[in-house]
Every structure is written in C-alpha cells, then in structure tokens.
Protein backbone atom coordinates (compact mmCIF):
# COMPACT_ATOMS: atom_id res chain seq x y z
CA UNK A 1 14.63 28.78 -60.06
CA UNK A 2 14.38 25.64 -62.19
CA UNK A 3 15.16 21.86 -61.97
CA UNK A 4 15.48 19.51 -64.74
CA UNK A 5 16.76 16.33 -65.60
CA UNK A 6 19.77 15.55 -68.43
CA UNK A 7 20.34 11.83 -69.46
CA UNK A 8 23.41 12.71 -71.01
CA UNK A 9 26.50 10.46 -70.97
CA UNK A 10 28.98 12.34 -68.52
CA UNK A 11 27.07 14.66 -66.73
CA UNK A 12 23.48 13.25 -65.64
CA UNK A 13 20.80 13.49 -63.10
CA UNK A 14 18.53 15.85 -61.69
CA UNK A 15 20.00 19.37 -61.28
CA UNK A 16 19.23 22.80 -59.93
CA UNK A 17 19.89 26.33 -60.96
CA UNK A 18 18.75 30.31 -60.34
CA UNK A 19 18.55 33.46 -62.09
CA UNK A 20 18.64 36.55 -60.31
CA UNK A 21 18.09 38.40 -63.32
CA UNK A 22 15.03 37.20 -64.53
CA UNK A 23 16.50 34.15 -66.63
CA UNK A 24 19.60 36.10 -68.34
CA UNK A 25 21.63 33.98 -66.58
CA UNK A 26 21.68 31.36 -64.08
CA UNK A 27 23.90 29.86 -61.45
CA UNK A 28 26.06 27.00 -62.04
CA UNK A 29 24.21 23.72 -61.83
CA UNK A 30 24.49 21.55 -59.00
CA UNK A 31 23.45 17.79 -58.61
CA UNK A 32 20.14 16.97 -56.89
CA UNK A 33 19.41 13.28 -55.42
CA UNK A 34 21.17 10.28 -56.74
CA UNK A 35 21.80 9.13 -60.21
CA UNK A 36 22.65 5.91 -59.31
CA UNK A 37 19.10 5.06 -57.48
CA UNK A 38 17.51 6.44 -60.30
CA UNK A 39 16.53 9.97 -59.11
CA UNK A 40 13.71 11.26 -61.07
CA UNK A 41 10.73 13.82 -61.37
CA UNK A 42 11.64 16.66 -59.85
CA UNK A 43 9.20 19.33 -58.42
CA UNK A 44 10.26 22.88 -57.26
CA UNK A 45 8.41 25.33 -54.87
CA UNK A 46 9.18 28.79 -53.52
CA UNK A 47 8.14 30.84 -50.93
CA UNK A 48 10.22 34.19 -49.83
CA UNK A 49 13.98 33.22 -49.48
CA UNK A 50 13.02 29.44 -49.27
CA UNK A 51 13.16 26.73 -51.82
CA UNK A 52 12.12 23.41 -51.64
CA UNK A 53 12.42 20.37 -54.46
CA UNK A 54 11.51 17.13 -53.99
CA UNK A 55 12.05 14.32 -56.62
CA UNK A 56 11.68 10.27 -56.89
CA UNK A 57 14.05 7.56 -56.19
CA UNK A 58 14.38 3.71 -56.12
CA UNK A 59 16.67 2.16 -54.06
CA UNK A 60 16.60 -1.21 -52.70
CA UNK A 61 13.49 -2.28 -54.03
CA UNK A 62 11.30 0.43 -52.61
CA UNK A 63 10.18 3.62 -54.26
CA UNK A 64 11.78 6.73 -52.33
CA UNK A 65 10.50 10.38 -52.03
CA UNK A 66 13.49 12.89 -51.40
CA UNK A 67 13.40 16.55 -50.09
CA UNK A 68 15.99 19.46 -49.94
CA UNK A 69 15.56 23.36 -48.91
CA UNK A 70 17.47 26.24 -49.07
CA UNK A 71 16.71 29.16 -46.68
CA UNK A 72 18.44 31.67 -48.94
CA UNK A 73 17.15 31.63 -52.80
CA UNK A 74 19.13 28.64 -53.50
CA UNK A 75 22.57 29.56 -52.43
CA UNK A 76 23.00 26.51 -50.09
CA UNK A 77 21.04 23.87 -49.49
CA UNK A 78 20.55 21.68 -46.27
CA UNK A 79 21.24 18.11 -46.49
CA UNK A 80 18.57 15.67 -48.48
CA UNK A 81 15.88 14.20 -46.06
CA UNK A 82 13.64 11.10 -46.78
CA UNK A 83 10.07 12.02 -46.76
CA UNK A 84 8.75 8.63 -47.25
CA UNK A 85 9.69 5.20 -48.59
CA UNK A 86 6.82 2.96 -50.09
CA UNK A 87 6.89 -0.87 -51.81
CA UNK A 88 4.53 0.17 -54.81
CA UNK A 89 5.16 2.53 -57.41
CA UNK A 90 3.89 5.96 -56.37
CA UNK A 91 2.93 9.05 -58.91
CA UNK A 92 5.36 11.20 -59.68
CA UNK A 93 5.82 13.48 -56.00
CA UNK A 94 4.64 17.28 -56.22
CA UNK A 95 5.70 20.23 -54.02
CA UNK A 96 2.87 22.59 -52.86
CA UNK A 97 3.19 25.86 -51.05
CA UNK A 98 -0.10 27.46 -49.10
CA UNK A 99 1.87 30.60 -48.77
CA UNK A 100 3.03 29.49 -44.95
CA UNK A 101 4.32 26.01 -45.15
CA UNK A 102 5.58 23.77 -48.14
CA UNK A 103 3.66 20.83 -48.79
CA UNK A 104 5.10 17.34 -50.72
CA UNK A 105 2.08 15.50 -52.42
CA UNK A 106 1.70 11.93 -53.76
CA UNK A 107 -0.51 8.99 -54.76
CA UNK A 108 0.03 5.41 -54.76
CA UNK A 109 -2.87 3.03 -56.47
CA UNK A 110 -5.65 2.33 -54.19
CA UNK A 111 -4.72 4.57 -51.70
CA UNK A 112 -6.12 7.49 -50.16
CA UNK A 113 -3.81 10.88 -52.13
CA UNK A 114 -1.01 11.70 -49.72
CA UNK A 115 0.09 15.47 -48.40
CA UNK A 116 2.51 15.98 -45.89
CA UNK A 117 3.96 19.09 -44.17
CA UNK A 118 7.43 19.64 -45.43
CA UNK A 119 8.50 22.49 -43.09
C-alpha cells in the first residue's frame, strides 16, 4: 500500500495505490481528500484486509483531519469521515494500529497529544 502526494499541474493531490505483488506493480491511483482545501500529509495503516489513511485539510478557516478505510486491501473504500476540525494549526495527523483497532494521532501547541479510536 502507499500514499503520496504529486503537485503536478494536471493531475494533483493526495493519492492511493497497492501492489499485490510485492511492489512489481500497483493499482491505478485514485484521489484521496480534496485538492482544493488543500489536502495534505497523508498517513497509511494496515491491519489484515483493512486499510486506513488519514491526511490534513483546511477548509473554511479551520484545520481538518480526514479518514477513509477499506475493508478489502484497498479495493473500495468507504466514504471520507471527519475525525476532527480544530482553529489552530495541528501537527501533521498519524495513523496507528495496536493490532485490534486503528488509531489517528495529533498535536496542536499547548495541548495535551491527541489519540482517538478510528474503528
């Protein structure tokens, strides 16, 4: 699995592909987030047939943290879901796995760091 980001002229964003050959090949790309609210920093996470990215927004003058899982190694993916939507400029978000649940992690200045349960 990977994600990246491409600032090129025509076809930007964040995108996602797979490899089911161990990086031979991969999967046509598809678009993650929105380009137009600035979506940013990506983070991927798997755990059996699930995969989870999130990734950063900003939309109407608030910072946005964005979700989206696939149940079947990245075949299709259920619809984006806000995690959380915060005034000040967070770190860049971070997906964590324990090996049971998916986890999306964050930090915004003088705050306590932020983990919440994706699943």
């Amino acid at each position: 699995h990977a994600v990246w980001f491409d600032n090129a002229e025509k076809n930007h964003g964040i995108f996602y592909a797979n490899s089911s050959n161990a990086g031979q090949s991969f999967s046509r790309p598809i678009h993650v987030g929105s380009y137009k609210n600035k979506a940013s920093h990506a983070d991927i996470a798997t755990l059996a047939n699930e995969v989870v990215i999130v990734w950063q927004e900003y939309a109407y003058s608030h910072y946005q943290m964005w979700m989206m899982k696939s149940v079947d190694r990245g075949k299709n993916w259920e619809q984006p879901l806000l995690v959380t939507e915060v005034a000040a400029k967070p770190d860049y978000p971070f997906v964590l796995t324990d090996g049971k649940l998916f986890y999306a992690s964050w930090h915004l200045p003088g705050q306590p760091y932020s983990l919440k349960i994706l699943n």
